[in-house]
PDB file of N, CA and C in Angstrom:
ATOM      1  N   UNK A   1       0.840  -1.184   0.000  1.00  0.00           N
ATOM      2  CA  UNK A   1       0.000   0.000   0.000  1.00  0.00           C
ATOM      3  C   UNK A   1       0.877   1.236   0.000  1.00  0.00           C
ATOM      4  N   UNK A   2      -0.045   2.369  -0.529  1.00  0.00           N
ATOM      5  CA  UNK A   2       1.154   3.239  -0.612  1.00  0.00           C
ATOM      6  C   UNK A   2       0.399   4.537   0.548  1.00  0.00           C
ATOM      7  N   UNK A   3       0.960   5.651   0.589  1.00  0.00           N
ATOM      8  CA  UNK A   3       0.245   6.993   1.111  1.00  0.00           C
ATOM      9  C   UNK A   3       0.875   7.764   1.852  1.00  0.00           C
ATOM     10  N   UNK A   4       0.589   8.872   2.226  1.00  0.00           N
ATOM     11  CA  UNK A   4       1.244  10.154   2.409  1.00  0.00           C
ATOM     12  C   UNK A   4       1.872   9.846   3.496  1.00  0.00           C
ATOM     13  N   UNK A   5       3.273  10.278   4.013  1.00  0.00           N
ATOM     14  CA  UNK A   5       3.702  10.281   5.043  1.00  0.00           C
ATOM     15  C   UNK A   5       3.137  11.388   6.118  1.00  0.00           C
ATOM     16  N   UNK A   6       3.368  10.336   7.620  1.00  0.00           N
ATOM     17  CA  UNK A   6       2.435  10.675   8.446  1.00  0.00           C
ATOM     18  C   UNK A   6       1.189  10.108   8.591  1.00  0.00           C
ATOM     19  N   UNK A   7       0.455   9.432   7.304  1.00  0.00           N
ATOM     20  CA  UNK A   7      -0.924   9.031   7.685  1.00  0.00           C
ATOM     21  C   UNK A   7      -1.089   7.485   8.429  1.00  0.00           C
ATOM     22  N   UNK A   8      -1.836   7.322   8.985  1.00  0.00           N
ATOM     23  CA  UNK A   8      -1.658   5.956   9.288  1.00  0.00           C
ATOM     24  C   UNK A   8      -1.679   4.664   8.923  1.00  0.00           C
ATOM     25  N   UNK A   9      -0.764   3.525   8.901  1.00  0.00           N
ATOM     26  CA  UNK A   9      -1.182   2.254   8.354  1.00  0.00           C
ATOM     27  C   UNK A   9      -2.481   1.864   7.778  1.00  0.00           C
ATOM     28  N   UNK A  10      -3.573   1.963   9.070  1.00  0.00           N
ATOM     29  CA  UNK A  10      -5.081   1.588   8.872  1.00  0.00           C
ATOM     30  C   UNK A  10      -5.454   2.228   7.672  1.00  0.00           C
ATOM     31  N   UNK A  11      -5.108   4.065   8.015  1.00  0.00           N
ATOM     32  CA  UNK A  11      -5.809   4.261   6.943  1.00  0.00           C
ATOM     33  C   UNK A  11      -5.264   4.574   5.234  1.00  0.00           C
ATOM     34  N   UNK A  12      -3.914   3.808   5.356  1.00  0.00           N
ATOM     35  CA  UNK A  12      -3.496   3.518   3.899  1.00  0.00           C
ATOM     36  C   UNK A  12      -4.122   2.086   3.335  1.00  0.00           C
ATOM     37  N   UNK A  13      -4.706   1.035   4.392  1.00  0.00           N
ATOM     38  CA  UNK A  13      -4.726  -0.051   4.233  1.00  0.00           C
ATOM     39  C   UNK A  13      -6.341   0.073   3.671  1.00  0.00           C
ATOM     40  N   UNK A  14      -6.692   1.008   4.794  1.00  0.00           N
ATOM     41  CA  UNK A  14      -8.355   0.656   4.299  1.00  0.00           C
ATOM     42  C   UNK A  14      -8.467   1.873   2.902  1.00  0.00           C
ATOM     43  N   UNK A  15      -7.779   2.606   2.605  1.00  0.00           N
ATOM     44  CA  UNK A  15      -7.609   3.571   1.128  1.00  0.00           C
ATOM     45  C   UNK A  15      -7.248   2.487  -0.158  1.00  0.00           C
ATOM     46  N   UNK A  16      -6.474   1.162   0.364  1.00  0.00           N
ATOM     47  CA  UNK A  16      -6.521   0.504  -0.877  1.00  0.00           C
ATOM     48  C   UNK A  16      -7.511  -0.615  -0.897  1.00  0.00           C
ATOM     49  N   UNK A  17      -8.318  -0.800  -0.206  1.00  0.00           N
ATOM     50  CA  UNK A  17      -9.405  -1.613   0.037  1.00  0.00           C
ATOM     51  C   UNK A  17      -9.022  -2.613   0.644  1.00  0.00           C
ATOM     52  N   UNK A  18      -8.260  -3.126   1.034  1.00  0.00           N
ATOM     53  CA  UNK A  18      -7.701  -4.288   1.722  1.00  0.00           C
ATOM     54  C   UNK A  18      -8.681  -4.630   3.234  1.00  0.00           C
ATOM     55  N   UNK A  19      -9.712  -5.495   3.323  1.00  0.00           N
ATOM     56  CA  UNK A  19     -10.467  -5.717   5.160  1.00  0.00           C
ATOM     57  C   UNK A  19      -9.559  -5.997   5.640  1.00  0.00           C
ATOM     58  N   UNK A  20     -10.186  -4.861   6.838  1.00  0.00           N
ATOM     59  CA  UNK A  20      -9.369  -4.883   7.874  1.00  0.00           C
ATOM     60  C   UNK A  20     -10.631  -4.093   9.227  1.00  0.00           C
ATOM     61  N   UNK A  21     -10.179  -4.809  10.674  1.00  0.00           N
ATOM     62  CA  UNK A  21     -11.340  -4.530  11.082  1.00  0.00           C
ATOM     63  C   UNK A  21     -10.669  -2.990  11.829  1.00  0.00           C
ATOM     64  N   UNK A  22     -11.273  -2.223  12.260  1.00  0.00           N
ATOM     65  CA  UNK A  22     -11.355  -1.217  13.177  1.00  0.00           C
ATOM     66  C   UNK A  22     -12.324  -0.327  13.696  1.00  0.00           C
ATOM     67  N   UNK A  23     -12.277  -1.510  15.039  1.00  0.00           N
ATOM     68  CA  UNK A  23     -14.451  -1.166  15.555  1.00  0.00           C
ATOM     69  C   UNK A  23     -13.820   0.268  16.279  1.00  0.00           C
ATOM     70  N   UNK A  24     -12.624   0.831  16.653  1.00  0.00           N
ATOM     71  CA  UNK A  24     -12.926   2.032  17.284  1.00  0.00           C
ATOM     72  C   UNK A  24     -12.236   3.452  16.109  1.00  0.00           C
ATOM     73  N   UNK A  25     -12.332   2.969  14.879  1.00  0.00           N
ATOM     74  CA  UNK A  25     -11.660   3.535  13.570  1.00  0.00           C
ATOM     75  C   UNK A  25     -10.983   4.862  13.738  1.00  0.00           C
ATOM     76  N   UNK A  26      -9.846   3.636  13.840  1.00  0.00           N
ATOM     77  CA  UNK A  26      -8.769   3.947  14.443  1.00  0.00           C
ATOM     78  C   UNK A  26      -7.996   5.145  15.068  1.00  0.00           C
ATOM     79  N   UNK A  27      -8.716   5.613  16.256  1.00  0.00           N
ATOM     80  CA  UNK A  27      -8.223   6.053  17.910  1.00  0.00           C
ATOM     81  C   UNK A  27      -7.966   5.481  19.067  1.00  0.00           C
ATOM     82  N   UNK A  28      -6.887   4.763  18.689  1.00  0.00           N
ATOM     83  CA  UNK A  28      -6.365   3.299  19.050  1.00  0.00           C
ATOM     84  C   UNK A  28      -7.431   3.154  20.970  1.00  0.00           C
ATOM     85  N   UNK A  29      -8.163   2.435  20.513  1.00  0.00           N
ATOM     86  CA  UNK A  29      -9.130   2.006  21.579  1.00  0.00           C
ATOM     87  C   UNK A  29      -9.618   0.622  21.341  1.00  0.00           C
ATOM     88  N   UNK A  30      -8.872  -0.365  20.455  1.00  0.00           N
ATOM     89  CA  UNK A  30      -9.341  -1.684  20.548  1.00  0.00           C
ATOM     90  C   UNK A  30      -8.699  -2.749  20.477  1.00  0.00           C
ATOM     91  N   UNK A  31      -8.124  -2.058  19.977  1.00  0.00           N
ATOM     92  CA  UNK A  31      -6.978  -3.868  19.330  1.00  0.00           C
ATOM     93  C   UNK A  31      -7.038  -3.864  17.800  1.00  0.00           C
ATOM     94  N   UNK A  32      -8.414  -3.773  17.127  1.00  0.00           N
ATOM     95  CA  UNK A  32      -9.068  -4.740  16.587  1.00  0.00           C
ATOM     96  C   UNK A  32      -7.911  -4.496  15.364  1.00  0.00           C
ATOM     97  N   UNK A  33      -7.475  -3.353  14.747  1.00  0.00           N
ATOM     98  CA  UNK A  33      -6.483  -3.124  13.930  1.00  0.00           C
ATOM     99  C   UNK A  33      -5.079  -3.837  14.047  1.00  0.00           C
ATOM    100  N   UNK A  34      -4.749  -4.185  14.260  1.00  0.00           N
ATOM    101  CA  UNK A  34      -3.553  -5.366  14.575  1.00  0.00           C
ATOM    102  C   UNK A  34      -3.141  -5.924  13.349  1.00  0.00           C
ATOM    103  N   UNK A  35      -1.799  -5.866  13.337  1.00  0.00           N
ATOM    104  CA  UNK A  35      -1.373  -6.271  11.933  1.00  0.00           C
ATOM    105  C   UNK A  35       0.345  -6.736  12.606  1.00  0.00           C
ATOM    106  N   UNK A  36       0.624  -7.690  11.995  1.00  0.00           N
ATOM    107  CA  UNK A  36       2.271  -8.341  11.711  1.00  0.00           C
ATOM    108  C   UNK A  36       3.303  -7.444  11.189  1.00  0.00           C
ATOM    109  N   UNK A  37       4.127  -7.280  11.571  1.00  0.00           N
ATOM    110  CA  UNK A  37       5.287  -6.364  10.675  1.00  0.00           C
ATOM    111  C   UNK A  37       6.227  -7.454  10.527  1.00  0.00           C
ATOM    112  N   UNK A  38       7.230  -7.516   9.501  1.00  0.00           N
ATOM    113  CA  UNK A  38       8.596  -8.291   9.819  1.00  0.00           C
ATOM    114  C   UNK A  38       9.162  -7.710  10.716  1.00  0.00           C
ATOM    115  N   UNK A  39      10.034  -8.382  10.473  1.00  0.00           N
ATOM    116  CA  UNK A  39      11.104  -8.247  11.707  1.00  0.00           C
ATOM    117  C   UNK A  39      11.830  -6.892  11.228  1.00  0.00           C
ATOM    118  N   UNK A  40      12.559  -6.891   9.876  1.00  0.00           N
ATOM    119  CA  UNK A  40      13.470  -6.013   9.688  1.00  0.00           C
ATOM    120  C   UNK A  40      12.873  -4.586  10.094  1.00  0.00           C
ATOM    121  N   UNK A  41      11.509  -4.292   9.578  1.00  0.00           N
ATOM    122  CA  UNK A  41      10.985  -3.034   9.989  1.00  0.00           C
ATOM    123  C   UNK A  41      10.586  -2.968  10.932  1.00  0.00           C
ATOM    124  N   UNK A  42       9.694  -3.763  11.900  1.00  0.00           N
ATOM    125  CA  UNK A  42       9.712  -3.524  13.479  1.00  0.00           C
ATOM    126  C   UNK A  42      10.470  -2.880  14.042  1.00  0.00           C
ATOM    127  N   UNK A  43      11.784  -3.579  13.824  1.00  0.00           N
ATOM    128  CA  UNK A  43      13.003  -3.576  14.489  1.00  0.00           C
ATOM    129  C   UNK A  43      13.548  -1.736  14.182  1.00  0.00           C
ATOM    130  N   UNK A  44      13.350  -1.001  13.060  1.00  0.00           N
ATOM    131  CA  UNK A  44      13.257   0.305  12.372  1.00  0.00           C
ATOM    132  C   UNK A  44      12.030   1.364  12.590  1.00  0.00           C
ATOM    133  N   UNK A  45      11.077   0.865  12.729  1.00  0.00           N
ATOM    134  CA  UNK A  45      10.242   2.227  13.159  1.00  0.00           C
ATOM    135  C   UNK A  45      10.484   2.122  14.809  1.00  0.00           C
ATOM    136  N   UNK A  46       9.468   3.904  15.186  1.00  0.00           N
ATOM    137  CA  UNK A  46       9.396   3.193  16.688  1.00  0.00           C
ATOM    138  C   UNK A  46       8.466   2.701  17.250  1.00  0.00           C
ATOM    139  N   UNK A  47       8.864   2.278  18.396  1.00  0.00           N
ATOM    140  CA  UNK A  47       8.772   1.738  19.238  1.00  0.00           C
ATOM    141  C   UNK A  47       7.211   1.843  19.612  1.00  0.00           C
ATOM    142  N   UNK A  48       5.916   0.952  19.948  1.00  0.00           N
ATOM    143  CA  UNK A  48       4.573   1.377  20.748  1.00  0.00           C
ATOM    144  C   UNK A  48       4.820   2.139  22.023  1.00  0.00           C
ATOM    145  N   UNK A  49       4.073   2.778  22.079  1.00  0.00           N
ATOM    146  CA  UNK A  49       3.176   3.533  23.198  1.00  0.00           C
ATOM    147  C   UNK A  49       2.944   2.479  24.203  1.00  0.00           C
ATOM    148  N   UNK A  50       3.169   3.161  25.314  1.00  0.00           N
ATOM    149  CA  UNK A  50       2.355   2.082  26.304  1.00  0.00           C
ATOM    150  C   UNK A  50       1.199   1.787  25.967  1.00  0.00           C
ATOM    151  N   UNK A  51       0.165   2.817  25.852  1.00  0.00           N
ATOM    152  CA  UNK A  51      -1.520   2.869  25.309  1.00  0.00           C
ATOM    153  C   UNK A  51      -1.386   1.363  24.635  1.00  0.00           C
ATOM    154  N   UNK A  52      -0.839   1.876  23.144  1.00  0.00           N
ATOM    155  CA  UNK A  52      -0.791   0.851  22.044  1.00  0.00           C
ATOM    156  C   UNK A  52      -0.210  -0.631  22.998  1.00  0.00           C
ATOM    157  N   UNK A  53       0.913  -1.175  23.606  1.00  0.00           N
ATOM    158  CA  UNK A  53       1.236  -2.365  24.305  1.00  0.00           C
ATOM    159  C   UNK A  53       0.197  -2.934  24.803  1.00  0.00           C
ATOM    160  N   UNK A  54      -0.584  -2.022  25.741  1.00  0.00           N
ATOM    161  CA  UNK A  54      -1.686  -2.389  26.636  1.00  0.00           C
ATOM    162  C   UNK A  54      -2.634  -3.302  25.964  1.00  0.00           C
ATOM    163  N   UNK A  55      -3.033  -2.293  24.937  1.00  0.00           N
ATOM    164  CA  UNK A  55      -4.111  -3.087  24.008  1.00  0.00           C
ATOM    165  C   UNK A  55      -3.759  -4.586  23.083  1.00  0.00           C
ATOM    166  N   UNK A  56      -1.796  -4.340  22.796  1.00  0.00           N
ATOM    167  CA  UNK A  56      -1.455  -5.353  21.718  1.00  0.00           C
ATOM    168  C   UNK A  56      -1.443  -6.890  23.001  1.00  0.00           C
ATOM    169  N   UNK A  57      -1.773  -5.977  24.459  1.00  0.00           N
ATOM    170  CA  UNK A  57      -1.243  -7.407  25.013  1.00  0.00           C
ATOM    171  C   UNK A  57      -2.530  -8.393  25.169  1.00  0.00           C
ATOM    172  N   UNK A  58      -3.956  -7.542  24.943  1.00  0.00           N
ATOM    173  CA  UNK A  58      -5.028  -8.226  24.976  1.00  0.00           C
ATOM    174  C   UNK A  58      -5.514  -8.775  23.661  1.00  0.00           C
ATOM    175  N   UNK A  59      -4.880  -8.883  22.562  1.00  0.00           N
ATOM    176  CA  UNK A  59      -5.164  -9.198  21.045  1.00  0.00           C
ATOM    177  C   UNK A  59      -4.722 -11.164  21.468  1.00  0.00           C
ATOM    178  N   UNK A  60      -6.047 -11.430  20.085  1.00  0.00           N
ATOM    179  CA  UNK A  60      -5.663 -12.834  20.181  1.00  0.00           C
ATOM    180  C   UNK A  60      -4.287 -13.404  19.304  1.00  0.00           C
ATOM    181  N   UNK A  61      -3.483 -14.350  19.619  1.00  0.00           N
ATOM    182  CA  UNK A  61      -2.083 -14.644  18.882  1.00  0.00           C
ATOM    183  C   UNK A  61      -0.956 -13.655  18.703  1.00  0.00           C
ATOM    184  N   UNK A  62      -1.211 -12.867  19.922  1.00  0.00           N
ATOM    185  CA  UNK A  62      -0.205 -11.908  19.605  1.00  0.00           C
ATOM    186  C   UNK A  62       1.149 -12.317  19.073  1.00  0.00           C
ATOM    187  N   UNK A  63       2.439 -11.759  18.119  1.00  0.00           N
ATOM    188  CA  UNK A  63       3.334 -12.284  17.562  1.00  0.00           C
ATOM    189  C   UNK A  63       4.606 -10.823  18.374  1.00  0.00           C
ATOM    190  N   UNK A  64       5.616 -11.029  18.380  1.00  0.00           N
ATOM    191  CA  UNK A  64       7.138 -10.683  18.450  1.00  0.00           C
ATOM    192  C   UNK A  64       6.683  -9.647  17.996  1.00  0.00           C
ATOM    193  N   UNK A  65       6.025  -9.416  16.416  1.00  0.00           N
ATOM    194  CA  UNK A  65       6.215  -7.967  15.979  1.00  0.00           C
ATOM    195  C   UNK A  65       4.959  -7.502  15.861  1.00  0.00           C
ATOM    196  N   UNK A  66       4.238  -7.792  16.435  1.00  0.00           N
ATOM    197  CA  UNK A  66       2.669  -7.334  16.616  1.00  0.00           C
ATOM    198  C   UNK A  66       2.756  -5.621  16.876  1.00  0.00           C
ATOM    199  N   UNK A  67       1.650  -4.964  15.941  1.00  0.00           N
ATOM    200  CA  UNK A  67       1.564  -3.601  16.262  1.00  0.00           C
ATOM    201  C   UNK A  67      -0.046  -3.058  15.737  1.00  0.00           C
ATOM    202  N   UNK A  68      -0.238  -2.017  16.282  1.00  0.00           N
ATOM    203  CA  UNK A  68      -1.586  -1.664  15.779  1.00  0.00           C
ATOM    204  C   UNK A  68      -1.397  -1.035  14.370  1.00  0.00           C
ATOM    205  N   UNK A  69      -2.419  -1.391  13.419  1.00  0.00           N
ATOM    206  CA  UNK A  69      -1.784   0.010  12.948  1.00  0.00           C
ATOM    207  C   UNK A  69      -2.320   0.844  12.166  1.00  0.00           C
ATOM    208  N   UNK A  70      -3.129   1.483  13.706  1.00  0.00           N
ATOM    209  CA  UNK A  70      -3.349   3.026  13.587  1.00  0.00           C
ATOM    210  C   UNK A  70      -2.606   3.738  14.112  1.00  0.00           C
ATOM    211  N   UNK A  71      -1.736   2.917  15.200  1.00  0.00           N
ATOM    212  CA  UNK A  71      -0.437   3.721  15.950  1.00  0.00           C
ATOM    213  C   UNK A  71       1.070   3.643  15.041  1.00  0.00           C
ATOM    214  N   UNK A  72       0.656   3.575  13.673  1.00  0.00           N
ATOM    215  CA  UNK A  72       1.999   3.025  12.722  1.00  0.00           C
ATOM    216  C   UNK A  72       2.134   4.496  12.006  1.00  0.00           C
ATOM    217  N   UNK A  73       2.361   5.062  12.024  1.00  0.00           N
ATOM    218  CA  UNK A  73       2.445   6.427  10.714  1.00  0.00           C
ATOM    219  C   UNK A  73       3.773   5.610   9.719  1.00  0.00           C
ATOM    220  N   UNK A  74       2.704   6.039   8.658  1.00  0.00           N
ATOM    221  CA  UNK A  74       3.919   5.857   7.459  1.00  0.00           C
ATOM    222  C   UNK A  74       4.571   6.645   7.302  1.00  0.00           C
ATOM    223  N   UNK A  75       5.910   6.294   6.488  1.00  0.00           N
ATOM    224  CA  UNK A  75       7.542   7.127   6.394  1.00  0.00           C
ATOM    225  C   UNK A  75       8.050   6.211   5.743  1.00  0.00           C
ATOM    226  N   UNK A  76       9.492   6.688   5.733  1.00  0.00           N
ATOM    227  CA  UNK A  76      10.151   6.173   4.637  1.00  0.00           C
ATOM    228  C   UNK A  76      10.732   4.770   5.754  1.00  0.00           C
ATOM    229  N   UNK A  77      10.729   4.892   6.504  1.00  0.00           N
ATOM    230  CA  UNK A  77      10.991   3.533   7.589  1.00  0.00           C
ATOM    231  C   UNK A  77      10.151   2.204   7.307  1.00  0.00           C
ATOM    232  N   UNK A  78       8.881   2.771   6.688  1.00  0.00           N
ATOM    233  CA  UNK A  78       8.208   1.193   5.857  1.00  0.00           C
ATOM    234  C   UNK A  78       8.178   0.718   4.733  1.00  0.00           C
ATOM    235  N   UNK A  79       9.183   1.778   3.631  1.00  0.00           N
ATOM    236  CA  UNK A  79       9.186   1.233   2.282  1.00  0.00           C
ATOM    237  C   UNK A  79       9.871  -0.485   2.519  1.00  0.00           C
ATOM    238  N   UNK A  80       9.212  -1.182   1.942  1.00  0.00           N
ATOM    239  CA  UNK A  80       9.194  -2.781   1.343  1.00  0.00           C
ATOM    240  C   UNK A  80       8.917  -3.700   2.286  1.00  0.00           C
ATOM    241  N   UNK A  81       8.494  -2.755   3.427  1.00  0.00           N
ATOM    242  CA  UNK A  81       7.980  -3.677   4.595  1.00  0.00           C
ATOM    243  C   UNK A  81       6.817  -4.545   3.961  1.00  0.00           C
ATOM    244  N   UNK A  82       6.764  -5.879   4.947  1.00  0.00           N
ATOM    245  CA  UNK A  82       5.599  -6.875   4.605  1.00  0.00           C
ATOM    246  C   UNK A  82       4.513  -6.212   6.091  1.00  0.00           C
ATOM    247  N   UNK A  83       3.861  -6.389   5.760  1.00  0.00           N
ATOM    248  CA  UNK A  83       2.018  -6.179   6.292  1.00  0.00           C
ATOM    249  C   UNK A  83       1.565  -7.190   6.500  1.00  0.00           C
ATOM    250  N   UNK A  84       1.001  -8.403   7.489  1.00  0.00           N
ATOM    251  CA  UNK A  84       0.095  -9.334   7.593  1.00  0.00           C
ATOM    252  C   UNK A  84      -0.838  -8.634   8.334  1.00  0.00           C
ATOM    253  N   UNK A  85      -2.141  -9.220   8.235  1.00  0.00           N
ATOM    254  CA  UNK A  85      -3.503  -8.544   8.638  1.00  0.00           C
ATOM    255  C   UNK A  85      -3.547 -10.293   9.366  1.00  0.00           C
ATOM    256  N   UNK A  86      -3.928 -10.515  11.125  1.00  0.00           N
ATOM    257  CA  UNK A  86      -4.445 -11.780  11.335  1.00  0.00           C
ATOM    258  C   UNK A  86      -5.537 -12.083  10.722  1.00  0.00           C
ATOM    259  N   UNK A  87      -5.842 -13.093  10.832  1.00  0.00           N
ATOM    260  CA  UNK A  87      -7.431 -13.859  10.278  1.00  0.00           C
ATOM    261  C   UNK A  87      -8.176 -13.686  10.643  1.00  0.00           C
ATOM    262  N   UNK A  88      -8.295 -13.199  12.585  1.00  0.00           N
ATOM    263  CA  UNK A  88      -9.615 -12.549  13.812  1.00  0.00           C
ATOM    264  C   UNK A  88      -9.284 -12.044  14.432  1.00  0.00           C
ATOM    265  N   UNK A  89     -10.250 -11.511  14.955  1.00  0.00           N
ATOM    266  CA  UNK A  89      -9.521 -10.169  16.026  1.00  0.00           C
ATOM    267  C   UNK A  89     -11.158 -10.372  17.364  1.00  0.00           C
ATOM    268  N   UNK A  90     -10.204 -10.665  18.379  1.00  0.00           N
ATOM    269  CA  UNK A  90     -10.935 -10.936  19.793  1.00  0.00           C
ATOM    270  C   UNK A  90     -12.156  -9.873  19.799  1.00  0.00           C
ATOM    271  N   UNK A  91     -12.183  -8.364  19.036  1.00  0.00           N
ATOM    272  CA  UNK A  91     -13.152  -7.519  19.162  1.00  0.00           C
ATOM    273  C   UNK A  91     -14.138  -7.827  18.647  1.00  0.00           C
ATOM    274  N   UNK A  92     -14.058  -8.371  17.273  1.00  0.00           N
ATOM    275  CA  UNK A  92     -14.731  -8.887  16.236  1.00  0.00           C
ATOM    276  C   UNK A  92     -15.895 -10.124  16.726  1.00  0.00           C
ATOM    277  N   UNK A  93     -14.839 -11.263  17.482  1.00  0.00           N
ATOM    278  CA  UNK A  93     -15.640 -12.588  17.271  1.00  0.00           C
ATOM    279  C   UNK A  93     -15.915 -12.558  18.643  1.00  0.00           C
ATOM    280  N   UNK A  94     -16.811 -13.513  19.200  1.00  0.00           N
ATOM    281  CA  UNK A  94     -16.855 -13.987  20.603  1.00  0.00           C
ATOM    282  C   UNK A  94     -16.178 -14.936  21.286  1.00  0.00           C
ATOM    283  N   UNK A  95     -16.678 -15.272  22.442  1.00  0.00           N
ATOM    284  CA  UNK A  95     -15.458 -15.757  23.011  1.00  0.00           C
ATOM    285  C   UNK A  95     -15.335 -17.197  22.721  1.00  0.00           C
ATOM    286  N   UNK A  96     -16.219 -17.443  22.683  1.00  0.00           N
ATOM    287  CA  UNK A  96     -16.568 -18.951  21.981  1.00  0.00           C
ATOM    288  C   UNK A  96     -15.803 -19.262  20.898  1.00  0.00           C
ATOM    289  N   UNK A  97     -16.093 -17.966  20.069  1.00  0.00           N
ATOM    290  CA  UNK A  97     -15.580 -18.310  18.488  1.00  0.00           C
ATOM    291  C   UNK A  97     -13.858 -18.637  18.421  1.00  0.00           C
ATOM    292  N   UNK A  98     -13.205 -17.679  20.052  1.00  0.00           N
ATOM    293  CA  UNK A  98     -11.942 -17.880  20.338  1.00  0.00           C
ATOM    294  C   UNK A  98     -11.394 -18.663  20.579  1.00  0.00           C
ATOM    295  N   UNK A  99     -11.762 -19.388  21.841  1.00  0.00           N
ATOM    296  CA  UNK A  99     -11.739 -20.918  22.534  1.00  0.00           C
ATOM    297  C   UNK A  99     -11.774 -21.824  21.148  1.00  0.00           C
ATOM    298  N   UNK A 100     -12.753 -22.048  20.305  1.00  0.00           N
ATOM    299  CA  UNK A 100     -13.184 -23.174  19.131  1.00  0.00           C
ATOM    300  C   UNK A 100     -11.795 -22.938  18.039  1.00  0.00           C
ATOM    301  N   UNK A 101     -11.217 -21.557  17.802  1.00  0.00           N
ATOM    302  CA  UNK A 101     -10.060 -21.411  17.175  1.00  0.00           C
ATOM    303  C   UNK A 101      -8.717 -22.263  17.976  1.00  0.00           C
ATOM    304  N   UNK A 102      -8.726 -21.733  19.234  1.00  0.00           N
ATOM    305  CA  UNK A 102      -7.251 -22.267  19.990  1.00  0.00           C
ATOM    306  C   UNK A 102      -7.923 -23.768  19.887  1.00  0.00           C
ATOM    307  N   UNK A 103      -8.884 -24.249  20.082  1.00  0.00           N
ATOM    308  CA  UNK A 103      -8.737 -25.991  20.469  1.00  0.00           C
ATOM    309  C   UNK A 103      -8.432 -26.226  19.151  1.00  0.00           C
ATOM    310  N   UNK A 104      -9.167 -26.628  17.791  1.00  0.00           N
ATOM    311  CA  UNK A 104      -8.246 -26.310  16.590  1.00  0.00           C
ATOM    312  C   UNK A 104      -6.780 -26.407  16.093  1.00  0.00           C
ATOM    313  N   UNK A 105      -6.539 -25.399  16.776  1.00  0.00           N
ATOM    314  CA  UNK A 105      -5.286 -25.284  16.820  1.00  0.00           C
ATOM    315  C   UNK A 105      -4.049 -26.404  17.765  1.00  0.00           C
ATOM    316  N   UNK A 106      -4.702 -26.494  18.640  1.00  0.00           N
ATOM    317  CA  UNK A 106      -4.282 -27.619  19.422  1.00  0.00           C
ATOM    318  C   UNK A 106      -3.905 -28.816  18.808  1.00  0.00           C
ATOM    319  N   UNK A 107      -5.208 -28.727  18.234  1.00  0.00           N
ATOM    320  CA  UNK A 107      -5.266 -30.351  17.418  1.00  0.00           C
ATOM    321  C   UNK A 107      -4.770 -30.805  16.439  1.00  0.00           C
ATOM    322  N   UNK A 108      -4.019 -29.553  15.876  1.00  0.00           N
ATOM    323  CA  UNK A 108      -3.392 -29.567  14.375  1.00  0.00           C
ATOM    324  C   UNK A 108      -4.403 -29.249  13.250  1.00  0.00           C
ATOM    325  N   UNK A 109      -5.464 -28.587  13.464  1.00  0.00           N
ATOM    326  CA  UNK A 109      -6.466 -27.950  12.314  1.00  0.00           C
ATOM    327  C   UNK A 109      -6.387 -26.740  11.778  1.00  0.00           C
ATOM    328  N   UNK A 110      -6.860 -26.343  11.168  1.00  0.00           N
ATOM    329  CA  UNK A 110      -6.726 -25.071  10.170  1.00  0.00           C
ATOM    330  C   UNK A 110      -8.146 -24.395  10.110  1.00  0.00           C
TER     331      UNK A 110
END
């Protein structure tokens, strides 16, 4: 995705149409925006906010480079970065729907 520096991940992501959820669109108040960075650029922009941690620590599958990202401003620090969007987001589904994912997963399912 491309877009002006300064604007945010979310909303370069949702400018190229790509779903993506963000029930509090995006004033980082949910989680639900959560996206993967690699490593190399993680490791290159900065650093979350406590705010932003707080919330990445209640997301389901959180990963190493987990970040929100409405708290991501683009710059030249993300040219060729990779973007994963997870598959659910704890805001989204219920809790049920969570639990039925991790056992799944347990079991070796997809």
């Amino acid at each position: 995705v491309s877009g002006a520096a300064g604007q945010s991940l979310l909303d370069a992501i949702k400018a190229a149409h790509i779903p993506i959820q963000d029930a509090c669109e995006g004033h980082l108040g949910c989680g639900t925006c959560g996206v993967y960075l690699d490593k190399k650029t993680y490791k290159r922009i900065p650093r979350a906010t406590k705010a932003e941690e707080t919330l990445l620590d209640q997301v389901p599958n959180p990963k190493p480079t987990s970040r929100l990202s409405c708290a991501v401003k683009l710059s030249t620090m993300l040219e060729g970065a990779t973007v994963r969007i997870p598959p659910f987001n704890k805001n989204v589904l219920s809790e049920s729907d969570i639990l039925a994912n991790e056992e799944k997963k347990k079991c070796g399912q997809r």
